[in-house]
N, C-alpha and C. Protein backbone atom coordinates (compact mmCIF):
# COMPACT_ATOMS: atom_id res chain seq x y z
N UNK A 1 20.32 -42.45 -10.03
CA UNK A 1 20.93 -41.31 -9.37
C UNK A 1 20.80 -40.05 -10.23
N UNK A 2 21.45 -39.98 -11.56
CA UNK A 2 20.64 -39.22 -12.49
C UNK A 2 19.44 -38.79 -12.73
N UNK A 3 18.67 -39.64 -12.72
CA UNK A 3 17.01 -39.12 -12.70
C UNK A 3 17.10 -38.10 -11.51
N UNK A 4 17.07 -38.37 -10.12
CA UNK A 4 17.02 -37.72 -9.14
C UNK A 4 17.89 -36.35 -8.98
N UNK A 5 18.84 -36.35 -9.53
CA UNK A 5 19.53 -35.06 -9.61
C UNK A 5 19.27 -34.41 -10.67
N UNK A 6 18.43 -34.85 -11.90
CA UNK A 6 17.74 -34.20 -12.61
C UNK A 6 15.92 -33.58 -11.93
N UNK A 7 15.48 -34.03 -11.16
CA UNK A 7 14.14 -33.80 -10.55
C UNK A 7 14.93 -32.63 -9.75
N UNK A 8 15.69 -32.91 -8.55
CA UNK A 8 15.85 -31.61 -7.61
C UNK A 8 16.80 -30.85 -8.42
N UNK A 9 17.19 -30.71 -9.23
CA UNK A 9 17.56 -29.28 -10.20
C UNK A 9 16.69 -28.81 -10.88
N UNK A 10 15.44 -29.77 -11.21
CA UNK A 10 14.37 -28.93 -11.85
C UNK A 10 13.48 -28.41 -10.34
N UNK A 11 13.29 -29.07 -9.71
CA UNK A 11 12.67 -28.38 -8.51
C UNK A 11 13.32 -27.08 -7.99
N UNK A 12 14.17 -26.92 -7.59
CA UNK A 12 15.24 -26.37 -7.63
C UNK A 12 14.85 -24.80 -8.46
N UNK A 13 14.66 -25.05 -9.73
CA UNK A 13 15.01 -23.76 -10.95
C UNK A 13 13.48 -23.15 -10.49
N UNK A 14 12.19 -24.59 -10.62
CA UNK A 14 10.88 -24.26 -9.93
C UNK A 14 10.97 -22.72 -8.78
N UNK A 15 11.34 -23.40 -7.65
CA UNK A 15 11.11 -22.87 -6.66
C UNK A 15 12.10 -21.35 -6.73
N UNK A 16 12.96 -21.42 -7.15
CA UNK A 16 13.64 -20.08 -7.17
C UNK A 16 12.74 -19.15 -8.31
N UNK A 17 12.22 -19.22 -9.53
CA UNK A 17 11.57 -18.62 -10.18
C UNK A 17 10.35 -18.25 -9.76
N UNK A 18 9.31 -19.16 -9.01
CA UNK A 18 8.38 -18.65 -7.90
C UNK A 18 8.87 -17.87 -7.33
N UNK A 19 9.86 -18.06 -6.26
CA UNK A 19 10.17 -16.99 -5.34
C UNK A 19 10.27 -15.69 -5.75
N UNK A 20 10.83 -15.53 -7.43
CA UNK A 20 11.21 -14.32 -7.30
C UNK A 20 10.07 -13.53 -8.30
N UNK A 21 9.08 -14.18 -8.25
CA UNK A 21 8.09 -13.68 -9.25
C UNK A 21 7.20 -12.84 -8.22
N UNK A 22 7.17 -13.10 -6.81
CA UNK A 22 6.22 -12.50 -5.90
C UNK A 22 6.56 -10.84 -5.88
N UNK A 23 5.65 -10.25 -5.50
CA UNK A 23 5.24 -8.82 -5.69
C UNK A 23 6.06 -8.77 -3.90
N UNK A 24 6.37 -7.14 -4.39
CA UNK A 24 7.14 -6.74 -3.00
C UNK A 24 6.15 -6.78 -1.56
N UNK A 25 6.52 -5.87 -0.17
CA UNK A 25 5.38 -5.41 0.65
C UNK A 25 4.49 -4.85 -0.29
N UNK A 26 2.96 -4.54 0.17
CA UNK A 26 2.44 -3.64 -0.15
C UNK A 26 2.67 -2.60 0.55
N UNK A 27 1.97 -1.04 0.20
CA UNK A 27 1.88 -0.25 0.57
C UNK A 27 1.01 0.33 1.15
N UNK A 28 0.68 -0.01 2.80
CA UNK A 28 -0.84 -0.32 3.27
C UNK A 28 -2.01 -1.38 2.64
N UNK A 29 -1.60 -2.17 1.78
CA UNK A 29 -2.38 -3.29 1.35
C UNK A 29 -2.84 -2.71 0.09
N UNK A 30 -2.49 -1.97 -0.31
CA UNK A 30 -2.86 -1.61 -2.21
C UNK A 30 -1.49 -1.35 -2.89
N UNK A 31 -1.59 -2.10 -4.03
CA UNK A 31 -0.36 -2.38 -5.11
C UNK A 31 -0.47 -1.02 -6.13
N UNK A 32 0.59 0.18 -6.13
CA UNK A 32 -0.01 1.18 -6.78
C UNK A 32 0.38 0.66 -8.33
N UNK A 33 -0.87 1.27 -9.40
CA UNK A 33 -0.71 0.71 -10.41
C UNK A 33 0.03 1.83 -11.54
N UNK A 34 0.54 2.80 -10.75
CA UNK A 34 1.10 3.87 -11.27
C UNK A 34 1.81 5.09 -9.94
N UNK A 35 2.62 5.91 -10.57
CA UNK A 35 3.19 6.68 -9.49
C UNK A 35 1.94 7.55 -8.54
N UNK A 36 2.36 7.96 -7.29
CA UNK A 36 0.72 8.65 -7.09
C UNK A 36 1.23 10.29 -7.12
N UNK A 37 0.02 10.72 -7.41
CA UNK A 37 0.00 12.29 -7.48
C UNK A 37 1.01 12.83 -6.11
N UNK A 38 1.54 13.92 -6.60
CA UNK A 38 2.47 15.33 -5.99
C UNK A 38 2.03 16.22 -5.53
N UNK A 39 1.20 16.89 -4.67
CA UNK A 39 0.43 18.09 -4.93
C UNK A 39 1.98 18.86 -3.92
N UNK A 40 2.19 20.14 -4.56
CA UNK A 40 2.74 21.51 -3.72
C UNK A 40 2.00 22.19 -3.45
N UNK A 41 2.12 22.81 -2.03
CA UNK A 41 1.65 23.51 -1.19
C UNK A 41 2.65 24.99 -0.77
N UNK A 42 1.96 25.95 -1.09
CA UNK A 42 2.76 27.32 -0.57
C UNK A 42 1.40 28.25 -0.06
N UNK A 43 1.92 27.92 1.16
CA UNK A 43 0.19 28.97 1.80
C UNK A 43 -0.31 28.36 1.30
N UNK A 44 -1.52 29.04 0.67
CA UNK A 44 -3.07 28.79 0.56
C UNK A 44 -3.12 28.08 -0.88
N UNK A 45 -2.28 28.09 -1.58
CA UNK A 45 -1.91 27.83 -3.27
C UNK A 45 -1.85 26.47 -3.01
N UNK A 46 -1.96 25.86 -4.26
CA UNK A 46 -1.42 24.49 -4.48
C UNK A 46 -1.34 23.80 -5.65
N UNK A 47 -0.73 23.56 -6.02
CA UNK A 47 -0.56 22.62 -7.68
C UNK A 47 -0.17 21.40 -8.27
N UNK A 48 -0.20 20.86 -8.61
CA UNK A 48 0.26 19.40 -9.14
C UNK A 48 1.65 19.88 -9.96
N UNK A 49 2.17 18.85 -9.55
CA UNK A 49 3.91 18.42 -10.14
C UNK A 49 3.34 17.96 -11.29
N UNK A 50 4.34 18.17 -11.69
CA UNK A 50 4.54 17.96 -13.22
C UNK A 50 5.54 15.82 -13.10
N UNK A 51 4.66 14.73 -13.87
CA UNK A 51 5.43 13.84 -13.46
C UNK A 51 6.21 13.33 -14.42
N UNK A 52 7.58 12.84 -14.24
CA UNK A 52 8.44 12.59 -15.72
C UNK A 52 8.37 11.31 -15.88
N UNK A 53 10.26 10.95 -15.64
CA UNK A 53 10.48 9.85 -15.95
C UNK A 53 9.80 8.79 -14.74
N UNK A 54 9.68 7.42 -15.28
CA UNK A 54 9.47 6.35 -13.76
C UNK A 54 9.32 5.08 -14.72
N UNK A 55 9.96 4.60 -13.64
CA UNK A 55 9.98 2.53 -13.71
C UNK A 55 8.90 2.37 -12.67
N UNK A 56 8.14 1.17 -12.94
CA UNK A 56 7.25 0.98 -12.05
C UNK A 56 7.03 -0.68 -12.65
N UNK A 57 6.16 -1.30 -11.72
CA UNK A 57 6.01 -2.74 -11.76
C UNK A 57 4.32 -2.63 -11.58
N UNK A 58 3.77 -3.59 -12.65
CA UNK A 58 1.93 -3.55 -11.65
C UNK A 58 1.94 -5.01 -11.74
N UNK A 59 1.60 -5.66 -10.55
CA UNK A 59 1.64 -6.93 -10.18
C UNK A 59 -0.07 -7.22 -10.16
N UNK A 60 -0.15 -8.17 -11.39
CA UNK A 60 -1.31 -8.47 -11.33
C UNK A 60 -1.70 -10.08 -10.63
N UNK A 61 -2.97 -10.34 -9.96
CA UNK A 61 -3.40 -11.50 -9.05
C UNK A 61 -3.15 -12.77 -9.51
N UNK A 62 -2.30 -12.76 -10.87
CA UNK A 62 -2.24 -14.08 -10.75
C UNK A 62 -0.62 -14.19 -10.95
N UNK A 63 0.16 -13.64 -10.53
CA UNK A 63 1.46 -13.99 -10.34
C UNK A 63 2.48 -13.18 -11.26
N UNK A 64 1.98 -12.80 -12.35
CA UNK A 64 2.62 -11.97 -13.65
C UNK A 64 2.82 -10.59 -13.12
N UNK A 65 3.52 -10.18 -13.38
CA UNK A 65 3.65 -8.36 -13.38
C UNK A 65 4.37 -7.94 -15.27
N UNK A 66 4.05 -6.76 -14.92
CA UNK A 66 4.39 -6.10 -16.27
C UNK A 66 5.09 -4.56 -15.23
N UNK A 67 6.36 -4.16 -16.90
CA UNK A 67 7.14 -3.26 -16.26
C UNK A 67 7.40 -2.35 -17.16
N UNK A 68 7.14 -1.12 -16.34
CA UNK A 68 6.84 -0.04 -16.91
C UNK A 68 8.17 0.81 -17.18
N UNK A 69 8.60 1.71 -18.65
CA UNK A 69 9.03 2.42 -18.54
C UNK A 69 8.77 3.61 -19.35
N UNK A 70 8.68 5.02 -18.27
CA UNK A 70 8.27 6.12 -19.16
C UNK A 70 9.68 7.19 -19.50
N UNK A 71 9.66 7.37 -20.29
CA UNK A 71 10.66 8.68 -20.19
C UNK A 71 10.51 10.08 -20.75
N UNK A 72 11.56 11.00 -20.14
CA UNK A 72 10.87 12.83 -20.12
C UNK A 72 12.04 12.93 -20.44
N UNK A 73 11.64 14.40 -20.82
CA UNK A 73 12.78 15.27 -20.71
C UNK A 73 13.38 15.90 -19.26
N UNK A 74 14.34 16.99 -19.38
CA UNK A 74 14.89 17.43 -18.08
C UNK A 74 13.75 18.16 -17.31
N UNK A 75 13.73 18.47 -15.76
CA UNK A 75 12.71 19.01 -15.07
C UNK A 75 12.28 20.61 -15.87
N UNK A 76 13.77 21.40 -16.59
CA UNK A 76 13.45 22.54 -16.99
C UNK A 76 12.67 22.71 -18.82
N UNK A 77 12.52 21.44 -18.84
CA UNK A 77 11.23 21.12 -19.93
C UNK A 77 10.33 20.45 -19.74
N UNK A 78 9.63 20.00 -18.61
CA UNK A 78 9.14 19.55 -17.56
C UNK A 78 7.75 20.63 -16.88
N UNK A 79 8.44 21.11 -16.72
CA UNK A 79 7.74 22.21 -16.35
C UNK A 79 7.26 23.11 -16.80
N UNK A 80 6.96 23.45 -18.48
CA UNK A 80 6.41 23.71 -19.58
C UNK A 80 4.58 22.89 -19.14
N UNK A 81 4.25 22.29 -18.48
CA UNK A 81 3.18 21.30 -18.92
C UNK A 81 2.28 21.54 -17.35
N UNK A 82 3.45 22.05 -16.43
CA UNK A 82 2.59 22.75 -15.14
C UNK A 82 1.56 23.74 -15.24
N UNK A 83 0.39 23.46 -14.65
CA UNK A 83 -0.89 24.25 -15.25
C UNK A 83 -0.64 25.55 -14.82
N UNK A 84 -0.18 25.26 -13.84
CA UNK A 84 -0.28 27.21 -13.06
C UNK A 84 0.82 27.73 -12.15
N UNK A 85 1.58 28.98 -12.48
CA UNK A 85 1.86 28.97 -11.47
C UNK A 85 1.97 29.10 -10.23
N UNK A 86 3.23 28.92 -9.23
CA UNK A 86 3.13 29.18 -7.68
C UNK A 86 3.79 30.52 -7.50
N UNK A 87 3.23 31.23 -6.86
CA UNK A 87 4.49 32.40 -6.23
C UNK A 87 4.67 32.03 -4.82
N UNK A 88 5.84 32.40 -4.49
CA UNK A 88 5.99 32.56 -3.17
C UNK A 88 7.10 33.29 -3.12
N UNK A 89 7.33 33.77 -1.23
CA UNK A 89 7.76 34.72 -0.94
C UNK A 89 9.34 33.95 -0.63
N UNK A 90 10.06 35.02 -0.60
CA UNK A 90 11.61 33.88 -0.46
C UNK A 90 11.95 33.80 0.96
N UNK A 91 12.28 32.38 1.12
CA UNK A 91 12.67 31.63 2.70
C UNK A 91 11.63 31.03 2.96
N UNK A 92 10.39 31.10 2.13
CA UNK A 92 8.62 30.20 2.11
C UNK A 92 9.03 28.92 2.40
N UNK A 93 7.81 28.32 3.57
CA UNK A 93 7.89 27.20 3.47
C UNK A 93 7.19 26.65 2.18
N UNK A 94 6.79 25.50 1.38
CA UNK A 94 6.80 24.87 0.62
C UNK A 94 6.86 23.25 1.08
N UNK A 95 5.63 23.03 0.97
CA UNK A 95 5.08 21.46 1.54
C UNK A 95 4.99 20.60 0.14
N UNK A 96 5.57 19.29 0.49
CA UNK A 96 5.16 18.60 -0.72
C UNK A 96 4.50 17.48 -0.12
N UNK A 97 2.82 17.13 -0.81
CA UNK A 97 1.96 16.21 -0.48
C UNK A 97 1.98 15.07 -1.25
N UNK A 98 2.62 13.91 -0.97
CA UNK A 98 2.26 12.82 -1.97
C UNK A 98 0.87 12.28 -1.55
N UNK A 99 0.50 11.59 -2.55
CA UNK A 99 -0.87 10.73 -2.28
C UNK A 99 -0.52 10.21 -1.29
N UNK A 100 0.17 9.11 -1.92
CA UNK A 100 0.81 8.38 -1.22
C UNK A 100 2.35 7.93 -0.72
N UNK A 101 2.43 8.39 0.50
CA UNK A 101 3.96 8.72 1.01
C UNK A 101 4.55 7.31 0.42
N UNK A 102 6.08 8.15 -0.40
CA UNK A 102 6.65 7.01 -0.83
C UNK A 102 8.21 6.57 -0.27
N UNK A 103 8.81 5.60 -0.05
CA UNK A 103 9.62 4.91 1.09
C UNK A 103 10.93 6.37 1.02
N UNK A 104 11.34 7.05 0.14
CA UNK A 104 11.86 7.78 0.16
C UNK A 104 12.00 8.77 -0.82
N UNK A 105 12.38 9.77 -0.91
CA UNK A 105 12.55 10.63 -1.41
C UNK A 105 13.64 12.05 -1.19
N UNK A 106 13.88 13.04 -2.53
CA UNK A 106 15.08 13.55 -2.24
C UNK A 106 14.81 14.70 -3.30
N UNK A 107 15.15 15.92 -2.95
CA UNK A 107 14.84 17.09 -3.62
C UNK A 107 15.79 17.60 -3.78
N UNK A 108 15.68 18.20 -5.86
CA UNK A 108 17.13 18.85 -6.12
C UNK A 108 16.51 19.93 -6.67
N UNK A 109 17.21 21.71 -6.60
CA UNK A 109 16.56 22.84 -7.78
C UNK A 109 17.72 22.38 -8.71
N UNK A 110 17.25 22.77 -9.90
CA UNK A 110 17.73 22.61 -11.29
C UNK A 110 18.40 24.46 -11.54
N UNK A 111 19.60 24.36 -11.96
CA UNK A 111 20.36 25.50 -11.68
C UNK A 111 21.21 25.54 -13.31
N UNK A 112 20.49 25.81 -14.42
CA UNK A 112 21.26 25.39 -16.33
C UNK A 112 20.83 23.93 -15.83
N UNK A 113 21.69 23.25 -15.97
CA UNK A 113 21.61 21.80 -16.32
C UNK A 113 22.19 20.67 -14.85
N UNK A 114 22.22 21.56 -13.82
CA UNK A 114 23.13 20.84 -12.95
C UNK A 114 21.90 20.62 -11.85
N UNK A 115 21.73 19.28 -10.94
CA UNK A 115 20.76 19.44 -9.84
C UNK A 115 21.81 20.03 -8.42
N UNK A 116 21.14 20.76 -7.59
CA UNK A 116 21.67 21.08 -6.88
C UNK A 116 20.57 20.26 -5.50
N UNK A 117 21.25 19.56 -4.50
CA UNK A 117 20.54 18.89 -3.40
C UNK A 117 19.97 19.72 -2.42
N UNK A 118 18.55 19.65 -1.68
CA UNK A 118 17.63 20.46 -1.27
C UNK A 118 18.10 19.73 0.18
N UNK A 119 17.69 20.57 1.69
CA UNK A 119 17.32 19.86 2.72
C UNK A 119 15.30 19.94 2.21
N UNK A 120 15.17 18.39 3.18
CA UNK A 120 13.87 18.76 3.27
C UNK A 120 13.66 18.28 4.87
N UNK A 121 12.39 18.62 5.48
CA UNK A 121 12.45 18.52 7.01
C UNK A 121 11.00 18.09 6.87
N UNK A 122 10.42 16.86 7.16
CA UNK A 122 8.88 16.36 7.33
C UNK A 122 8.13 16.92 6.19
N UNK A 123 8.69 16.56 4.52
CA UNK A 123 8.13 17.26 3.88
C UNK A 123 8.23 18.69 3.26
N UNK A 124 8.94 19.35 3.99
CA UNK A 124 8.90 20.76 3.77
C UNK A 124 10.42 21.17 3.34
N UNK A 125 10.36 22.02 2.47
CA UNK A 125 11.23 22.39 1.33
C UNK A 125 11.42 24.33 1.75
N UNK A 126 12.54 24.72 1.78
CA UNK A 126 12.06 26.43 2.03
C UNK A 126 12.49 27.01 0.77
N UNK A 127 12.23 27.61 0.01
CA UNK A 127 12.40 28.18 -0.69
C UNK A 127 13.46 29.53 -0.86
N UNK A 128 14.61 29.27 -1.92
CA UNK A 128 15.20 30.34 -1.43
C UNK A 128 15.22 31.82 -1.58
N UNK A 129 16.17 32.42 -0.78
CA UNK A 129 16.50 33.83 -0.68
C UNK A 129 16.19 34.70 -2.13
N UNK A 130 16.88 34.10 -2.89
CA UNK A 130 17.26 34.78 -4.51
C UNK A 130 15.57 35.14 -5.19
N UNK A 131 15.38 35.60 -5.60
CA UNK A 131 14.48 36.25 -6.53
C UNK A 131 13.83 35.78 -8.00
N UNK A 132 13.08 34.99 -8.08
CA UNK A 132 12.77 34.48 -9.74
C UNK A 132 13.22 33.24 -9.85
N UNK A 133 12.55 32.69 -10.79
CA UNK A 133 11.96 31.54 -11.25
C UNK A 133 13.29 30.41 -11.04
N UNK A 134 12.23 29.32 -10.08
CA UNK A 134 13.18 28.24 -9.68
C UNK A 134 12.69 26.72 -10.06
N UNK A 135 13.35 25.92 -10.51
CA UNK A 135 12.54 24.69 -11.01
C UNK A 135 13.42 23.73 -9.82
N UNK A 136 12.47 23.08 -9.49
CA UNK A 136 12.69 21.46 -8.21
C UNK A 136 12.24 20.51 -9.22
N UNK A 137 13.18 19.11 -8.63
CA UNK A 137 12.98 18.17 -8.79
C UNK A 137 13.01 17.30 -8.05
N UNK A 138 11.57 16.27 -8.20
CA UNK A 138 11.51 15.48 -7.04
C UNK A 138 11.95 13.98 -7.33
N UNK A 139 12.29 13.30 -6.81
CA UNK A 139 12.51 11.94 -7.21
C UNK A 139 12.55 10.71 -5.76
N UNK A 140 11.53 10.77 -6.60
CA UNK A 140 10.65 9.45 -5.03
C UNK A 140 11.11 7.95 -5.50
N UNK A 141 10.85 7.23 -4.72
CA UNK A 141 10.74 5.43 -4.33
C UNK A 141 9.93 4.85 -3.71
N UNK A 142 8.92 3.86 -4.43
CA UNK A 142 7.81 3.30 -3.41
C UNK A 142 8.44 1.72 -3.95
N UNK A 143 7.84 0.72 -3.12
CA UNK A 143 8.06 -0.88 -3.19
C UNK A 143 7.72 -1.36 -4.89
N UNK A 144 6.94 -0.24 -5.08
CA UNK A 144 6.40 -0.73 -7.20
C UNK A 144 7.77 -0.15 -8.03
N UNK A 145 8.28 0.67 -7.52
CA UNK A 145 9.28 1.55 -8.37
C UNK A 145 9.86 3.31 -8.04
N UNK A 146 9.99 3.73 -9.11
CA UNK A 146 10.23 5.00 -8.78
C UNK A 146 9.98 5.97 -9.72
N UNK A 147 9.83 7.52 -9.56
CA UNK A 147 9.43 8.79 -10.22
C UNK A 147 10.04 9.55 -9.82
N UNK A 148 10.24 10.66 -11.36
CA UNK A 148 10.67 11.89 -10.96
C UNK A 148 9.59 12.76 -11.43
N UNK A 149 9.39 13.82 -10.58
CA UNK A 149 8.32 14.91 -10.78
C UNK A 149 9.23 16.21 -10.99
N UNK A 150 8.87 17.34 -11.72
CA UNK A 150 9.29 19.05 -11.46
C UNK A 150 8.12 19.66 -11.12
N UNK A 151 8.39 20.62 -10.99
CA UNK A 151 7.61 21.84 -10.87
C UNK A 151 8.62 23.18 -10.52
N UNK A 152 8.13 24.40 -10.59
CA UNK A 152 8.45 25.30 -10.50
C UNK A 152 7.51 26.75 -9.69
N UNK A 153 8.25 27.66 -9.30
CA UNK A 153 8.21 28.49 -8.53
C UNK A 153 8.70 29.78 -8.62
N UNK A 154 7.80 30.75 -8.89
CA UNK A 154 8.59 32.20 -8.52
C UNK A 154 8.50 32.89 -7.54
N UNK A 155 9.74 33.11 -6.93
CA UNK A 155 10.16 33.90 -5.72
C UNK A 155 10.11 35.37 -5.98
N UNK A 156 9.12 35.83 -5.17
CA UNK A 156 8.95 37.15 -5.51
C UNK A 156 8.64 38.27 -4.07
């Protein structure tokens, strides 16, 4: 009787450690092996986010994953490393393009040290009223993990 309740507790520990070793959905059938690019859009302009912190998972084919962690500073040192800037006009729309759309996401401007929460509507972010230099932060979720991106903007 022992033997046997020693086999299905090891079966048992088996099958739950399989289970939980499997990789999430994919994301259209590719496992991203890193966060995907940000591009912003204002009119005709466009630039890459700046990307910070992120946890991420890369699930490799034979059952193992490895787990990632990077870390940054705040979006308003962050944005030191943005190649160029954007201008735009105030009340601008402001599109944000992921590579690849990730399960959610949520936009804050950085105001000293405090995030303040953005609406966004299919992507699109408006930019506000006020005059001069505004830093966003993005912070996405895909099935591998998650990222935060900045970038910045002057309203002019």
């Amino acid at each position: 009787m022992r033997k046997i309740f020693g086999v299905l507790l090891l079966l048992t520990i088996f099958l739950v450690a399989c289970a939980q070793s499997k990789p999430p959905v994919s994301n259209n059938g590719i496992f991203l092996k890193e966060p995907p690019e940000l591009t912003v859009i204002a009119g005709n302009k466009s630039i890459a986010a700046v990307r910070g912190t992120y946890n991420w998972v890369i699930y490799s084919g034979n059952g193992t994953r490895t787990n990632i962690h990077a870390d940054s500073g705040p979006p308003s040192k962050l944005i030191k490393f943005q190649k160029e800037p954007l201008n735009v006009k105030p009340e601008s729309s402001i599109v944000l393009d992921f590579r690849i759309k990730p399960n959610d996401y949520k936009v804050n401007i950085w105001e000293g040290n405090k995030p303040i929460i953005q609406q966004v509507n299919n992507g699109i972010i408006i930019a506000p009223r006020q005059k001069g230099l505004v830093v966003y932060e993005v912070q996405a979720t895909w099935n591998e993990g998650d990222a935060c991106y900045a970038f910045s903007v002057n309203v002019d």
